[in-house]
N, C-alpha and C. Protein backbone atom coordinates (compact mmCIF):
# COMPACT_ATOMS: atom_id res chain seq x y z
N UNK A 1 0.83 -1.17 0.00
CA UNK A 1 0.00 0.00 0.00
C UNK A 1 0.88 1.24 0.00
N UNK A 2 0.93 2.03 -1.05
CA UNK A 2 1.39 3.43 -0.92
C UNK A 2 0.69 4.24 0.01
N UNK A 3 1.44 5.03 0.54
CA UNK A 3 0.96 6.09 1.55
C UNK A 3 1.39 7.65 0.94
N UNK A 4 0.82 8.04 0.79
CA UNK A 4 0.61 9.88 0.06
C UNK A 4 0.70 10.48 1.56
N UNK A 5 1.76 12.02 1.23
CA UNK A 5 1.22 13.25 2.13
C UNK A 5 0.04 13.56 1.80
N UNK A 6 -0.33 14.38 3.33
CA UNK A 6 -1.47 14.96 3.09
C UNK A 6 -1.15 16.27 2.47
N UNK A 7 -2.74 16.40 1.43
CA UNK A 7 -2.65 17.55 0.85
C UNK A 7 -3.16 18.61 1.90
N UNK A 8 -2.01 19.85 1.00
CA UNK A 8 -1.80 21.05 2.19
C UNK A 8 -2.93 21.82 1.39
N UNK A 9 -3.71 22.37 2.47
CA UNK A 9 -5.10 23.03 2.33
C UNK A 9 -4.61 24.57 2.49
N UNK A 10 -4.92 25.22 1.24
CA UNK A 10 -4.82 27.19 1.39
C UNK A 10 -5.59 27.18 2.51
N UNK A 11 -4.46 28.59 2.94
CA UNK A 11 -5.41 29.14 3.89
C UNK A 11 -6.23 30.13 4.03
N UNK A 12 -6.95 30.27 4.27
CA UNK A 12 -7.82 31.23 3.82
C UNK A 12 -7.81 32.46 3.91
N UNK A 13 -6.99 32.57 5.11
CA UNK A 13 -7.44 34.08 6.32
C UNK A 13 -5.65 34.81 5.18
N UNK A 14 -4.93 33.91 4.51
CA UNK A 14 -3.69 34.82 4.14
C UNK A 14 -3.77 35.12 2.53
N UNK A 15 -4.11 36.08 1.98
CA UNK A 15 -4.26 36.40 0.84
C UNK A 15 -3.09 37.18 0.07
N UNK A 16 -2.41 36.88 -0.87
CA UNK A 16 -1.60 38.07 -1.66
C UNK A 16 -2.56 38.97 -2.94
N UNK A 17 -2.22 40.13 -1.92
CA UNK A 17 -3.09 40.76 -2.64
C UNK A 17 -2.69 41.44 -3.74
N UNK A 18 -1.37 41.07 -3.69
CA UNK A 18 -0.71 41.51 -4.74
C UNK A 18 -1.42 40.90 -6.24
N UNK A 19 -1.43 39.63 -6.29
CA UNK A 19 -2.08 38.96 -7.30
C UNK A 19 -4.00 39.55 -7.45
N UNK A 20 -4.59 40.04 -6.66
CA UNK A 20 -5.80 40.65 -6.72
C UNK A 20 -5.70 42.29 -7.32
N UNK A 21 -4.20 42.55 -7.08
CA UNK A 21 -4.02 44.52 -7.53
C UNK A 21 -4.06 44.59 -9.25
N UNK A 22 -4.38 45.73 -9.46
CA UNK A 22 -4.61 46.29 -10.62
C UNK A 22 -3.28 47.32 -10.74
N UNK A 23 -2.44 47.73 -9.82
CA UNK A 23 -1.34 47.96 -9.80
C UNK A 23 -0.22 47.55 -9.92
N UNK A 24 1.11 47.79 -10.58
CA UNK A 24 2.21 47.15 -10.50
C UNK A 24 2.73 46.62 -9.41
N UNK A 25 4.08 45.42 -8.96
CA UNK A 25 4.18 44.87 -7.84
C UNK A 25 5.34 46.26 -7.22
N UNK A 26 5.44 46.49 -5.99
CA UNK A 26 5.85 47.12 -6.00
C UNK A 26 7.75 46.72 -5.33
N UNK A 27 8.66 47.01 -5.80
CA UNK A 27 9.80 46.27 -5.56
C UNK A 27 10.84 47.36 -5.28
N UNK A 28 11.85 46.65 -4.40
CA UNK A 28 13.01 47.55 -4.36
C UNK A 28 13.63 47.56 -5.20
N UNK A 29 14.80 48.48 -5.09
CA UNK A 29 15.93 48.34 -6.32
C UNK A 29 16.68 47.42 -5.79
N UNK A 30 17.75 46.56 -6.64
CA UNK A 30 18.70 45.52 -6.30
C UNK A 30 19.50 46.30 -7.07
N UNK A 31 20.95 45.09 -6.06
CA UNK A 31 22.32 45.60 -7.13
C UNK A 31 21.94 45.02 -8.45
N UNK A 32 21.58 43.97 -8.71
CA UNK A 32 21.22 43.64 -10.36
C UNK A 32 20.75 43.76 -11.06
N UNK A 33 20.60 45.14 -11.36
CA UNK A 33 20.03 45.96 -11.85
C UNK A 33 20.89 47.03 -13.23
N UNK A 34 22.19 46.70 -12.20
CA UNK A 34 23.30 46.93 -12.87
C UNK A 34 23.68 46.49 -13.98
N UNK A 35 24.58 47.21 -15.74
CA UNK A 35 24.85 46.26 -16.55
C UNK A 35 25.36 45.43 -17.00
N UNK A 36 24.88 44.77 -17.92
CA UNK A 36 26.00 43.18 -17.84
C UNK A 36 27.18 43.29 -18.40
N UNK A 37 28.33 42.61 -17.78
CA UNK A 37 29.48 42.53 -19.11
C UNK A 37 29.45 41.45 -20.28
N UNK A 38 30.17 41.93 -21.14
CA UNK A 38 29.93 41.29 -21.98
C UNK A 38 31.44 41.44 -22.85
N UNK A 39 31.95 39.84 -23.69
CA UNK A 39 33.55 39.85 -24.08
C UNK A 39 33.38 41.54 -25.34
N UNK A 40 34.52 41.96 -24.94
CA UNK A 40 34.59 43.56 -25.67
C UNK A 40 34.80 44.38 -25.14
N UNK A 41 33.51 44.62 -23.66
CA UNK A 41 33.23 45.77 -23.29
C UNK A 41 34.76 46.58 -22.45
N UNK A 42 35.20 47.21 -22.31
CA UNK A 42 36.09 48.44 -21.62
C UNK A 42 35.97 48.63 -20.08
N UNK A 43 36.25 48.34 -19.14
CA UNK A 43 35.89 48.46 -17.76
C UNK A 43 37.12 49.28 -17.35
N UNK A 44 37.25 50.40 -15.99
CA UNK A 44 38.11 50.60 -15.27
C UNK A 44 37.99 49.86 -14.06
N UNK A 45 39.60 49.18 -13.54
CA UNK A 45 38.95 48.21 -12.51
C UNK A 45 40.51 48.58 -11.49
N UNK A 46 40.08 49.14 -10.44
CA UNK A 46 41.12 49.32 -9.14
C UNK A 46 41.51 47.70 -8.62
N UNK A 47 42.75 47.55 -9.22
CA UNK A 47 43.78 46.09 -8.57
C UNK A 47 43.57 46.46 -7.03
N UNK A 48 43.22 45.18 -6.39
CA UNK A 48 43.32 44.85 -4.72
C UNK A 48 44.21 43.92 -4.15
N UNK A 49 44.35 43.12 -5.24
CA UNK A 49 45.66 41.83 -4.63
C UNK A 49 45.95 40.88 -5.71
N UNK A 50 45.83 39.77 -5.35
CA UNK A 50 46.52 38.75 -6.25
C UNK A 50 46.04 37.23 -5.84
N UNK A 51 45.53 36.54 -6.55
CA UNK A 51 44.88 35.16 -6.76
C UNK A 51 45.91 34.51 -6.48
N UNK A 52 45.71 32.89 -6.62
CA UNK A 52 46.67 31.65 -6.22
C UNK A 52 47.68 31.77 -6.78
N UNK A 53 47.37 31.71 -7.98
CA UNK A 53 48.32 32.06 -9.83
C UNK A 53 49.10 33.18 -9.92
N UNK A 54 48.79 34.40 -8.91
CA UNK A 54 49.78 34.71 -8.88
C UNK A 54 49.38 36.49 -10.06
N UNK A 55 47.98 36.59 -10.32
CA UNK A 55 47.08 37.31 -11.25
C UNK A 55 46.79 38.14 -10.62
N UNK A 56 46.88 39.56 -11.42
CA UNK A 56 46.18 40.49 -10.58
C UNK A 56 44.57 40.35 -9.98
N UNK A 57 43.58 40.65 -9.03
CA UNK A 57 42.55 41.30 -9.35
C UNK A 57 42.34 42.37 -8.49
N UNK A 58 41.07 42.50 -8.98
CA UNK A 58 40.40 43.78 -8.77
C UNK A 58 38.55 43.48 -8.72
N UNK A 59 37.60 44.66 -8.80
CA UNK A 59 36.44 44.47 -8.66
C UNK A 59 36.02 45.66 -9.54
N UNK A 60 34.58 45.54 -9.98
CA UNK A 60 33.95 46.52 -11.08
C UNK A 60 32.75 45.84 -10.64
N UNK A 61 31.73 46.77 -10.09
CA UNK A 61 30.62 46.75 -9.65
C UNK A 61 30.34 45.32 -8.55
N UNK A 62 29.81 44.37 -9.01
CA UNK A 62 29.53 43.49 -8.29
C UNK A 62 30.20 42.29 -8.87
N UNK A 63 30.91 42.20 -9.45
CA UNK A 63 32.15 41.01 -10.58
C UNK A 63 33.46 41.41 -9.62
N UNK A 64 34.15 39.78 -9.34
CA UNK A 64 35.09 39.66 -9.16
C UNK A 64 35.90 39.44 -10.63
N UNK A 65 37.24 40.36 -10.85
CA UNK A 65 38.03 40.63 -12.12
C UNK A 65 39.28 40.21 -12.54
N UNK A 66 39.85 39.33 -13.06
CA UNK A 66 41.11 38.81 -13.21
C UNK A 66 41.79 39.07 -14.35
N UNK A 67 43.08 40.14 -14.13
CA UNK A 67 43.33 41.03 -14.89
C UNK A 67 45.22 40.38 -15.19
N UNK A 68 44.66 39.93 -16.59
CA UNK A 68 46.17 39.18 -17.25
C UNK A 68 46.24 39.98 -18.14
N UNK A 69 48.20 40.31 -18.50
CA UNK A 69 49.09 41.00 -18.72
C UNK A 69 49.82 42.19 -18.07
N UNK A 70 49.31 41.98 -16.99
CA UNK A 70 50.47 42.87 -15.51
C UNK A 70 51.41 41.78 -15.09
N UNK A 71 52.57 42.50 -15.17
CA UNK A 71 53.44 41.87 -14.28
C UNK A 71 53.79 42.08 -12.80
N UNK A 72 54.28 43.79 -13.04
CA UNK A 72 54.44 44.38 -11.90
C UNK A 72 53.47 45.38 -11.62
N UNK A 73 52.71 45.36 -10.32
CA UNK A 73 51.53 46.11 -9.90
C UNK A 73 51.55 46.52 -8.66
N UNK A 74 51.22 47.85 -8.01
CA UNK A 74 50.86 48.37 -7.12
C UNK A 74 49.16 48.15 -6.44
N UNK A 75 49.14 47.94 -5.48
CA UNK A 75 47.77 47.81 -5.00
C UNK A 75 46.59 49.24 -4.56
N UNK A 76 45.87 49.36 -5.15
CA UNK A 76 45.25 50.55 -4.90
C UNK A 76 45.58 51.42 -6.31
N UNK A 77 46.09 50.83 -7.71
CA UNK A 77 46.68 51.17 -9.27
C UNK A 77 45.06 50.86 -9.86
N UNK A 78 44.78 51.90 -10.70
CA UNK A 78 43.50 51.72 -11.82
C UNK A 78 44.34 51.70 -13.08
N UNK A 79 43.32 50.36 -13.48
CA UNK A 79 43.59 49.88 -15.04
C UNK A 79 42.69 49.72 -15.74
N UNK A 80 42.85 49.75 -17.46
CA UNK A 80 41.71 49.99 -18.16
C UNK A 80 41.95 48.17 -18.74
N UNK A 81 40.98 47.65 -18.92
CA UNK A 81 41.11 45.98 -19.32
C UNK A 81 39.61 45.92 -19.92
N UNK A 82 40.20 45.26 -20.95
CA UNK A 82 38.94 44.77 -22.13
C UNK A 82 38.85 43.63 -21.81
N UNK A 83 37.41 43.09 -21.36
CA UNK A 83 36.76 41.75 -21.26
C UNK A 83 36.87 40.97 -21.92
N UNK A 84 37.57 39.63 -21.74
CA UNK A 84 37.93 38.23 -22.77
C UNK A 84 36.87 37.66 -22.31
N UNK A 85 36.56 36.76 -21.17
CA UNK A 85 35.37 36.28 -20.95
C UNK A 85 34.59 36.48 -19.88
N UNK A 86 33.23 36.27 -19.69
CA UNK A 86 32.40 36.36 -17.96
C UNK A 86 32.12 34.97 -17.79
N UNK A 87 32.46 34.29 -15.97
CA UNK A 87 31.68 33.54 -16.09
C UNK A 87 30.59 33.86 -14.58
N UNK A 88 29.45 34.03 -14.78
CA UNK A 88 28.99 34.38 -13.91
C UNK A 88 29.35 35.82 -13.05
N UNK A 89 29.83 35.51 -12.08
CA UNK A 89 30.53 36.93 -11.31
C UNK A 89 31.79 37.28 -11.77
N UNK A 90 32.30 36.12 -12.38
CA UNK A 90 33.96 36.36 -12.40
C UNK A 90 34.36 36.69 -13.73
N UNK A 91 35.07 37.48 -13.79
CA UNK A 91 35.28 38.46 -15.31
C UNK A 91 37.30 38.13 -15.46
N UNK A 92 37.25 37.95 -16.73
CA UNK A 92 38.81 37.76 -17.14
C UNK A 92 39.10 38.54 -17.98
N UNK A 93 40.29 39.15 -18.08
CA UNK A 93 40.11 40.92 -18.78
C UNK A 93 41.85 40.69 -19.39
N UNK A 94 41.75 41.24 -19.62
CA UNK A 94 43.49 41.64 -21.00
C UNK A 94 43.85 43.31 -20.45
N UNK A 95 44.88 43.59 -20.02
CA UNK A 95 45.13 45.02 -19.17
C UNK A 95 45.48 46.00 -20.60
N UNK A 96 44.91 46.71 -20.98
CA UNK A 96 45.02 47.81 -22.01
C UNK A 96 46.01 49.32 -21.69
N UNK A 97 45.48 50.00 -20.40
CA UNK A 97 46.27 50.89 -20.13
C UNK A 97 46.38 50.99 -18.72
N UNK A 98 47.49 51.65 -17.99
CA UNK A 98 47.76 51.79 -16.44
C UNK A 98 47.32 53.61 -15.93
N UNK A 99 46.66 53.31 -14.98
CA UNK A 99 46.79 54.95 -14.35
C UNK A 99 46.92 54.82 -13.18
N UNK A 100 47.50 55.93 -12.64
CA UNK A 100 48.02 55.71 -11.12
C UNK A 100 46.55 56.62 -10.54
């Protein structure tokens, strides 16, 4: 004999009334809201340290950034790096120009 859960009964007394409004839902802003990268795009990205490998990174909005063709780098140095690939949060970039 199979035995089933019991089915869960709505409740009555809790309504979203959101789904009853004739108005939009009303929402906060999020960070993701922000735009996407994409391989091409141009970012300025302030170096913070250095990965396992031994790679610069840095951060640009809410993406962690891994910035190949530095050798020698100062921490707290802005660089201009064109996006090779995204995966998810993590961005891999080609270093184009240095500014202190």
């Amino acid at each position: 004999m199979v035995r089933r859960g019991r089915k869960r009964k709505r409740d009555p007394y809790h309504t979203s009334f959101d789904r009853l409004s004739i108005y939009p839902k009303m929402t906060k802003p999020s960070e993701d809201t922000g735009r996407r990268l994409k391989p091409g795009d141009i970012i300025r990205v302030r170096l913070t340290g250095v990965d396992d490998e031994g790679r610069p990174l840095g951060t640009f909005q809410r993406y962690k950034v891994i910035v190949n063709g530095i050798e020698k780098f100062e921490p707290g140095e802005t660089v201009q790096v064109r996006v090779v690939s995204v995966h998810g949060l993590t961005v891999v970039g080609q270093a184009i120009t240095r500014r202190e």
